[in-house]
C-alpha atoms as a PDB file:
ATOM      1  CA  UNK A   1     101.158 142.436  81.198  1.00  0.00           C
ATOM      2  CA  UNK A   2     101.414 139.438  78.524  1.00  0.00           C
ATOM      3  CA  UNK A   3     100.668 140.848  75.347  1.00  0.00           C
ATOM      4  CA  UNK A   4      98.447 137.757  73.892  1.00  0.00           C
ATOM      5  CA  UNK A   5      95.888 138.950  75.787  1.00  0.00           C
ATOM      6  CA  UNK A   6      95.411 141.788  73.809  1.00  0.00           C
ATOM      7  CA  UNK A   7      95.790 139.973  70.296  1.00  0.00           C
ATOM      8  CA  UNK A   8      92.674 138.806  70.359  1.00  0.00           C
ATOM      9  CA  UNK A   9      91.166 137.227  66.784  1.00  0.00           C
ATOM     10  CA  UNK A  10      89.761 141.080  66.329  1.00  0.00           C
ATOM     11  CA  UNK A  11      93.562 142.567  66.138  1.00  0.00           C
ATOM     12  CA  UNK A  12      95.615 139.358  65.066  1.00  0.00           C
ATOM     13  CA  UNK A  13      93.554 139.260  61.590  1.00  0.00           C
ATOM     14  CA  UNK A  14      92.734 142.370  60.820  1.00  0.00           C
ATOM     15  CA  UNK A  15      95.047 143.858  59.352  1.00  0.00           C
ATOM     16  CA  UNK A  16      96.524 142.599  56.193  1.00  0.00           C
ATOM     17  CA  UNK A  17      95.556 142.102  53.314  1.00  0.00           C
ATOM     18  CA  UNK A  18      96.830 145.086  51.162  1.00  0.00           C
ATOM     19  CA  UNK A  19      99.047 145.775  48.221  1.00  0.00           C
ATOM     20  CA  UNK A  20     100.130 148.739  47.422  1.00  0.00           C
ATOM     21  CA  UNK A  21      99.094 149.603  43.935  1.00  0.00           C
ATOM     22  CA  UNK A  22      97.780 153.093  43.703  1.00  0.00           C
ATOM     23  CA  UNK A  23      94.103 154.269  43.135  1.00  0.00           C
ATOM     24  CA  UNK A  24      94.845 158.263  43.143  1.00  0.00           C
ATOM     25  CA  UNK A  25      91.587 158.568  41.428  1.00  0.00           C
ATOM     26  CA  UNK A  26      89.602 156.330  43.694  1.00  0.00           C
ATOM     27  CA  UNK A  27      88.509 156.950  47.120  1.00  0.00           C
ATOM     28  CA  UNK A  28      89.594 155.173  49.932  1.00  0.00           C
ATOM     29  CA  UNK A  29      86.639 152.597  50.102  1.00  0.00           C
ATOM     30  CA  UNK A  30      87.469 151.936  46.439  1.00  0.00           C
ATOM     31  CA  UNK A  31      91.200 151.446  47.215  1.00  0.00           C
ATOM     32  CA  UNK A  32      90.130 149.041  50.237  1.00  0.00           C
ATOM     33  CA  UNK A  33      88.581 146.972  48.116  1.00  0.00           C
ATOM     34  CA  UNK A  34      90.989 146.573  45.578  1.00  0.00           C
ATOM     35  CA  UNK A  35      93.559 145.768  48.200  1.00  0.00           C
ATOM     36  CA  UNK A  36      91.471 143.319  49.203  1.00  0.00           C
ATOM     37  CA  UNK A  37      91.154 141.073  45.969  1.00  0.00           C
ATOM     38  CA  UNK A  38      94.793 141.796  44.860  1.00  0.00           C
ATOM     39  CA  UNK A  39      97.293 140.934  47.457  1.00  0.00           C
ATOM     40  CA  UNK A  40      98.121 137.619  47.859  1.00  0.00           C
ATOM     41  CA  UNK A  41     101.268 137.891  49.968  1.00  0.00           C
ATOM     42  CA  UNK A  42     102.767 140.817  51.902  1.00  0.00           C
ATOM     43  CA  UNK A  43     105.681 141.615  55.014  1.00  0.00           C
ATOM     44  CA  UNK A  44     106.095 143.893  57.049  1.00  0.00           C
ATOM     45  CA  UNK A  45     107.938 145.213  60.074  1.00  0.00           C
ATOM     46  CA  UNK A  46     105.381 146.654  62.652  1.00  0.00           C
ATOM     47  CA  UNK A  47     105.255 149.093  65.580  1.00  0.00           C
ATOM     48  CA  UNK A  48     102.721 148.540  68.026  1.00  0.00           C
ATOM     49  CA  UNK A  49     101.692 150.860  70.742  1.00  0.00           C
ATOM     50  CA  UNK A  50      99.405 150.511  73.514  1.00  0.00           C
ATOM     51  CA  UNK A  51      96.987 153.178  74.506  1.00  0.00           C
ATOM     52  CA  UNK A  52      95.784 153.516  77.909  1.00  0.00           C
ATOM     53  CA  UNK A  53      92.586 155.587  79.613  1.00  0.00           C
ATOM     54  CA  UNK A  54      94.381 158.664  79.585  1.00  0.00           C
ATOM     55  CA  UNK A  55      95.495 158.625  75.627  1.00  0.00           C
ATOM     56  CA  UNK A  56      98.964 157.768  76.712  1.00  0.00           C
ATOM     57  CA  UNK A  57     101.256 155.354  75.482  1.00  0.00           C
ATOM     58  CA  UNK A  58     101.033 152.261  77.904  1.00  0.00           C
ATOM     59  CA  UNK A  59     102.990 150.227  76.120  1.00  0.00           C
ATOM     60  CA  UNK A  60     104.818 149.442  72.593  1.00  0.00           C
ATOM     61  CA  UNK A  61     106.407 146.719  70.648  1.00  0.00           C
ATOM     62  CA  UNK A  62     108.133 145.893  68.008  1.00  0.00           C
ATOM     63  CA  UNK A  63     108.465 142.802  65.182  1.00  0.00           C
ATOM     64  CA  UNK A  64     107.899 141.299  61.605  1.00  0.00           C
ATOM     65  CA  UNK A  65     104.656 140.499  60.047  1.00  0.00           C
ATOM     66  CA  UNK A  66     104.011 137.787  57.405  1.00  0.00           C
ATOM     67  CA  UNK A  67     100.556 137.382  55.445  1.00  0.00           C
ATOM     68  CA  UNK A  68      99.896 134.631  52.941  1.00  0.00           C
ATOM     69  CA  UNK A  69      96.592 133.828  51.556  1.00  0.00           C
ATOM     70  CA  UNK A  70      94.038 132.678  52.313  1.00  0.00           C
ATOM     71  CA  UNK A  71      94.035 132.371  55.892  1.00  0.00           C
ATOM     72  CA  UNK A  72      98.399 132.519  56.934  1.00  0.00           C
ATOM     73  CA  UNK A  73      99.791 134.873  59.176  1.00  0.00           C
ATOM     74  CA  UNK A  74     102.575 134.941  61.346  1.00  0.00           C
ATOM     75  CA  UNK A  75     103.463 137.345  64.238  1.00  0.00           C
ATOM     76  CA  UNK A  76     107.103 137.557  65.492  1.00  0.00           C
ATOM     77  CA  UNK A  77     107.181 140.177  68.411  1.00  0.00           C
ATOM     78  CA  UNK A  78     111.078 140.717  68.967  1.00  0.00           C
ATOM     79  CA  UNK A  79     111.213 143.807  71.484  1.00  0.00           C
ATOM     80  CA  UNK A  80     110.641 144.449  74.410  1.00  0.00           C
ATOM     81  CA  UNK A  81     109.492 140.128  74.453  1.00  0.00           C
ATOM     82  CA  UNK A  82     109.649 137.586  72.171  1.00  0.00           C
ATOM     83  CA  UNK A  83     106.437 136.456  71.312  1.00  0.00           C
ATOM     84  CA  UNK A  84     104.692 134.792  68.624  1.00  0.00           C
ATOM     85  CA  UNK A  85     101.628 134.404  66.916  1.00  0.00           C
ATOM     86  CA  UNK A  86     100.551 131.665  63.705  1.00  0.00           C
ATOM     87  CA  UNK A  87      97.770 130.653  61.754  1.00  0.00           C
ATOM     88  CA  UNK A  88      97.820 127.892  59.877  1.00  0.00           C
ATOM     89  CA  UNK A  89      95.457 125.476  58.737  1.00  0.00           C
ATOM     90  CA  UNK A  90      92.182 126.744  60.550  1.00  0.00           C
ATOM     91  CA  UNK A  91      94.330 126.976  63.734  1.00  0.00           C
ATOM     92  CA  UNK A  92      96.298 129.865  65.230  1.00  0.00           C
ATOM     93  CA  UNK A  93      98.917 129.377  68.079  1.00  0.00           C
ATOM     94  CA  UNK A  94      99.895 132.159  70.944  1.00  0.00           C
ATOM     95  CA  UNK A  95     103.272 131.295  71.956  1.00  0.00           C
ATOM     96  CA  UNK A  96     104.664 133.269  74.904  1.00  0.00           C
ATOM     97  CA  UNK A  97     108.314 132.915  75.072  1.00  0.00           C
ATOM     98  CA  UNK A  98     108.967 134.259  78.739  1.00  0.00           C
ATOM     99  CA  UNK A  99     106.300 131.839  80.197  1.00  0.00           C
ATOM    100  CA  UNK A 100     106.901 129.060  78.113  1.00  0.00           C
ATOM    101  CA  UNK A 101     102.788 128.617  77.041  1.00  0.00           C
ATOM    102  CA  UNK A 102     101.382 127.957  74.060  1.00  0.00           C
ATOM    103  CA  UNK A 103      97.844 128.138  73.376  1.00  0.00           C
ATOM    104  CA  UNK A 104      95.760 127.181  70.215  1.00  0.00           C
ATOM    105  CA  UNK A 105      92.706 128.111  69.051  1.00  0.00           C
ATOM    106  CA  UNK A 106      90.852 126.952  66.160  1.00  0.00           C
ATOM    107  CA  UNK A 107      90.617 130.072  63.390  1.00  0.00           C
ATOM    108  CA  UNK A 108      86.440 129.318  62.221  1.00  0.00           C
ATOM    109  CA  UNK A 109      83.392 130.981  62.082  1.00  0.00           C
ATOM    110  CA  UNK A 110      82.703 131.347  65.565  1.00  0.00           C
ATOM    111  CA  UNK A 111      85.498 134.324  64.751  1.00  0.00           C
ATOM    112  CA  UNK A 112      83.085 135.569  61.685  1.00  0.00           C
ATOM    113  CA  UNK A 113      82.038 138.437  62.944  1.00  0.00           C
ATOM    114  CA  UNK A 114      85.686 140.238  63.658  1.00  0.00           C
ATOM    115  CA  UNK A 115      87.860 141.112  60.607  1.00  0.00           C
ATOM    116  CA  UNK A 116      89.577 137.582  60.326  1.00  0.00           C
ATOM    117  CA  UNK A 117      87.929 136.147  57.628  1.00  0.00           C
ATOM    118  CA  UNK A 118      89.129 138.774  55.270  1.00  0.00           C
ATOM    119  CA  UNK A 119      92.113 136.905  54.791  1.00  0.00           C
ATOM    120  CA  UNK A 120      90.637 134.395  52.880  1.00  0.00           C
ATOM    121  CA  UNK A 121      88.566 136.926  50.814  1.00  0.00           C
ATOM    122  CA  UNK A 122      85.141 135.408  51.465  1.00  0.00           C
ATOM    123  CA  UNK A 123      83.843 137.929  53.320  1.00  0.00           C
ATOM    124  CA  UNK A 124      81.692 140.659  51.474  1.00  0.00           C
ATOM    125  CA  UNK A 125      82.706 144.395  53.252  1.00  0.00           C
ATOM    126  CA  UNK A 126      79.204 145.640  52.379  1.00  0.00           C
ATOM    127  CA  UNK A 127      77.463 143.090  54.579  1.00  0.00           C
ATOM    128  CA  UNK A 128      79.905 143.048  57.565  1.00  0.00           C
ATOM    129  CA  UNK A 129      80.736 146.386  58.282  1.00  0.00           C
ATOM    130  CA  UNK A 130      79.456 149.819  57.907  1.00  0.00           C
ATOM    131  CA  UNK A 131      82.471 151.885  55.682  1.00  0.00           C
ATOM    132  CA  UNK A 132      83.111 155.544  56.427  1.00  0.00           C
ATOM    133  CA  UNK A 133      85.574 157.723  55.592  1.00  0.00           C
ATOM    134  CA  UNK A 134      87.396 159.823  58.377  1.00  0.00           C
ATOM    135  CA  UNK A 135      89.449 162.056  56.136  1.00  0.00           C
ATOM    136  CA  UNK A 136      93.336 162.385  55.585  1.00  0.00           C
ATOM    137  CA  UNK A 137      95.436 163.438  58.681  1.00  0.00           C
ATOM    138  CA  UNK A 138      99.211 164.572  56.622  1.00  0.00           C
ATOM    139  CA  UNK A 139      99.492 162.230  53.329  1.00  0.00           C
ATOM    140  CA  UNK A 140      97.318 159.043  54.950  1.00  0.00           C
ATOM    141  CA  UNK A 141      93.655 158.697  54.576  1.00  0.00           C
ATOM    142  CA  UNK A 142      91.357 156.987  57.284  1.00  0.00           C
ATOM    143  CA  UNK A 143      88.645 154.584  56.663  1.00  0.00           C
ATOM    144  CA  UNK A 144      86.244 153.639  59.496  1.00  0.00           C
ATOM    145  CA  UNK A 145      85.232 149.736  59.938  1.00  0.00           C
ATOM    146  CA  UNK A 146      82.562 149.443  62.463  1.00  0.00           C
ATOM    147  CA  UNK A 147      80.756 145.709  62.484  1.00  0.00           C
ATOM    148  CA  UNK A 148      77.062 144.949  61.910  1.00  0.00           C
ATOM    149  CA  UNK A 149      77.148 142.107  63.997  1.00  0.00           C
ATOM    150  CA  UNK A 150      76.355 143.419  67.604  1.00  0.00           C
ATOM    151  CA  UNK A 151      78.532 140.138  68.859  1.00  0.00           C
ATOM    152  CA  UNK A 152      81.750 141.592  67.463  1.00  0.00           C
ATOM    153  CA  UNK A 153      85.122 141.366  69.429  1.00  0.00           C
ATOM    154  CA  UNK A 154      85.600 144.842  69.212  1.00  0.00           C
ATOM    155  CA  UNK A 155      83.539 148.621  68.473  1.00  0.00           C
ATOM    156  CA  UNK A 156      85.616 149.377  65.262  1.00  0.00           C
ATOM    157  CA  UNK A 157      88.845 149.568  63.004  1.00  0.00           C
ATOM    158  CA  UNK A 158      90.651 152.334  61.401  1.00  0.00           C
ATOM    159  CA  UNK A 159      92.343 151.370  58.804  1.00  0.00           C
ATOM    160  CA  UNK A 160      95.240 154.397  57.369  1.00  0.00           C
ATOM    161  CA  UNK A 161      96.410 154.067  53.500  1.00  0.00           C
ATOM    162  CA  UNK A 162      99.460 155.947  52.161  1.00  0.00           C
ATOM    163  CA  UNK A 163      99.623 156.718  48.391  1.00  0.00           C
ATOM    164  CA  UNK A 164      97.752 153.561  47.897  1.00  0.00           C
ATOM    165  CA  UNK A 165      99.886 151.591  50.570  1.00  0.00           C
ATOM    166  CA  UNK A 166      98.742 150.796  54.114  1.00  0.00           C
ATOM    167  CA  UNK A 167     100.500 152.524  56.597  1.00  0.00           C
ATOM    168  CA  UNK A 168      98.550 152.009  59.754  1.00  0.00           C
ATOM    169  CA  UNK A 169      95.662 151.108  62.090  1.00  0.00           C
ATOM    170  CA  UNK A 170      93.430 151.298  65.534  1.00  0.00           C
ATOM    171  CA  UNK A 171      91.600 149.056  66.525  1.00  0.00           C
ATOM    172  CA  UNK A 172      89.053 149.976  69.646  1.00  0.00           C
ATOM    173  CA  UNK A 173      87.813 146.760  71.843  1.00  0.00           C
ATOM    174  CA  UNK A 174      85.065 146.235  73.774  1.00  0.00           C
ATOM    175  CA  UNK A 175      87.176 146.450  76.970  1.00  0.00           C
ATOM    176  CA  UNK A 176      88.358 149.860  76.398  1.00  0.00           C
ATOM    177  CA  UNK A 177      91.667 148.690  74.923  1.00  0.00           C
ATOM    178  CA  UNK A 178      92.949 151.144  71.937  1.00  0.00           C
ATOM    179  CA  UNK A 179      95.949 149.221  70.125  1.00  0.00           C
ATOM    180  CA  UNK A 180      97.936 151.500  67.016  1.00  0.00           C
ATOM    181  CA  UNK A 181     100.134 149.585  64.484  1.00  0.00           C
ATOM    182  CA  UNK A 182     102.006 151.090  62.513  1.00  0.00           C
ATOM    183  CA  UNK A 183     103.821 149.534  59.369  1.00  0.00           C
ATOM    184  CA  UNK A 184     107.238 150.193  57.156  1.00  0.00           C
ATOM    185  CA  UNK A 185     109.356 148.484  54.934  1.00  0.00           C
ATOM    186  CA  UNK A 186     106.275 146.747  53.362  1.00  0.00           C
ATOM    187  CA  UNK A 187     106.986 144.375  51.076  1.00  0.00           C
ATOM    188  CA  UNK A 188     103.872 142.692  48.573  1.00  0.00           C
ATOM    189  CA  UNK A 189     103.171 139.464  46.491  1.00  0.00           C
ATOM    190  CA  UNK A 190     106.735 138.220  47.054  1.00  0.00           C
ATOM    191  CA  UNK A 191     107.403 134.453  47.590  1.00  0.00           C
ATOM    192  CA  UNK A 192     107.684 133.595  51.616  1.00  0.00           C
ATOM    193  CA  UNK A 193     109.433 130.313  52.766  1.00  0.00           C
ATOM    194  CA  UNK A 194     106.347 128.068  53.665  1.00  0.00           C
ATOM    195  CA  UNK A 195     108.701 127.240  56.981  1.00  0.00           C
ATOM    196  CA  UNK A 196     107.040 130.705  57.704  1.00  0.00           C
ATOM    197  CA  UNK A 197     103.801 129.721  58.508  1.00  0.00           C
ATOM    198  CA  UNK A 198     104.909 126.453  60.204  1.00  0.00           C
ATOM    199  CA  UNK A 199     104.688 126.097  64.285  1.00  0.00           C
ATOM    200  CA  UNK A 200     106.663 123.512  66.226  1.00  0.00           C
ATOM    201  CA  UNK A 201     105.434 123.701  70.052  1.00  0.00           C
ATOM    202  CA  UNK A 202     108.869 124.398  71.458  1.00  0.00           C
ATOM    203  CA  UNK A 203     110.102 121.326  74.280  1.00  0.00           C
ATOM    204  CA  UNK A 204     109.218 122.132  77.885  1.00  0.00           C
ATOM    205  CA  UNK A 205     106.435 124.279  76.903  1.00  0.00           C
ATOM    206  CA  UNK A 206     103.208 124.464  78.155  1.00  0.00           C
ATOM    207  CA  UNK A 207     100.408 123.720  76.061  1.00  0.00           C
ATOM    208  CA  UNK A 208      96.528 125.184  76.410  1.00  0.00           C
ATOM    209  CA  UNK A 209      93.870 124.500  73.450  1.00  0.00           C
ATOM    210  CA  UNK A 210      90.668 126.519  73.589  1.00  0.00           C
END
């Protein structure tokens, strides 16, 4: 099953906008919110697993991550396909290597009420989501996103910080879809080569705009 269809703007965006400064003497609300108004850049390589109806993995993947704000992001999926995923001036492209599709969509408000407009740090956590703490499973503790805005792409967000890094997430859909990312070698407010962030619709390919 193509894996686009799962990185809806709820998943694509949510995660990343973290540094990894510690806050040992802040709880993990506190230490959200700093991440959020100090990171500017950040990479990562990423493990992504697939959870199906049974709590098994379905399905899991493998790439690189690249976040620089406000508002750039860049998915490359290397294993078991090659897929990626940019945003880029408003817009974000789904490019499917396999099947040779691209599609756009444009990256706006009408995607306000999912986590994507934390990347450009105008969004206020207070007024979009209700914060809870779930506790610390080993060294990470678990903070619980779950949106005010009954029109929200999915039912909530997990979000899993490591001696003040972030480590993982789970994000639960309103189809019944349960997606885990974890992250390593996480590297923060380091120059990235704009080329990052830049998307060429490959020759041949097929191109859908939503």
């Amino acid at each position: 099953m193509n894996l686009l269809y799962f990185l809806r703007p709820a998943l694509i965006t949510a995660l990343l906008v973290f540094n990894n400064t510690a806050y040992p003497e802040d709880k993990p609300v506190q230490q959200l919110k700093a991440f959020l108004s100090a990171t500017r850049s950040l990479t990562a390589d990423f493990k992504q697993v697939l959870i199906n109806e049974a709590g098994n993995p379905a399905q899991t993947s493998y790439g690189v991550f690249y976040l620089q704000r406000p508002g750039k992001f860049r998915w490359n999926y290397l294993k078991p396909f090659q897929q990626q995923i940019v945003s880029t001036s408003g817009k974000v492209w789904f490019y499917d290597t396999d099947l040779e599709q691209v599609t756009i969509k444009k990256l706006d408000e009408s995607v306000g009420s999912t986590p994507a407009l934390l990347l450009s740090g105008d969004v206020s956590l207070e007024e979009n989501y209700t914060m809870e703490e779930q506790g610390t499973e080993g060294d990470m503790q678990w903070i619980k996103l779950v949106p005010k805005n009954q029109d929200s792409s999915f039912k909530y967000l997990l979000i899993g910080l490591e001696k003040g890094s972030l480590s993982g997430m789970e994000l639960s859909d309103n189809f019944g879809q349960l997606t885990r990312i974890y992250f390593s070698s996480i590297k923060l407010n380091q120059p990235i080569t704009p080329s990052i962030f830049e998307f060429q619709v490959p020759k041949g390919a097929d191109v859908f705009s939503e």
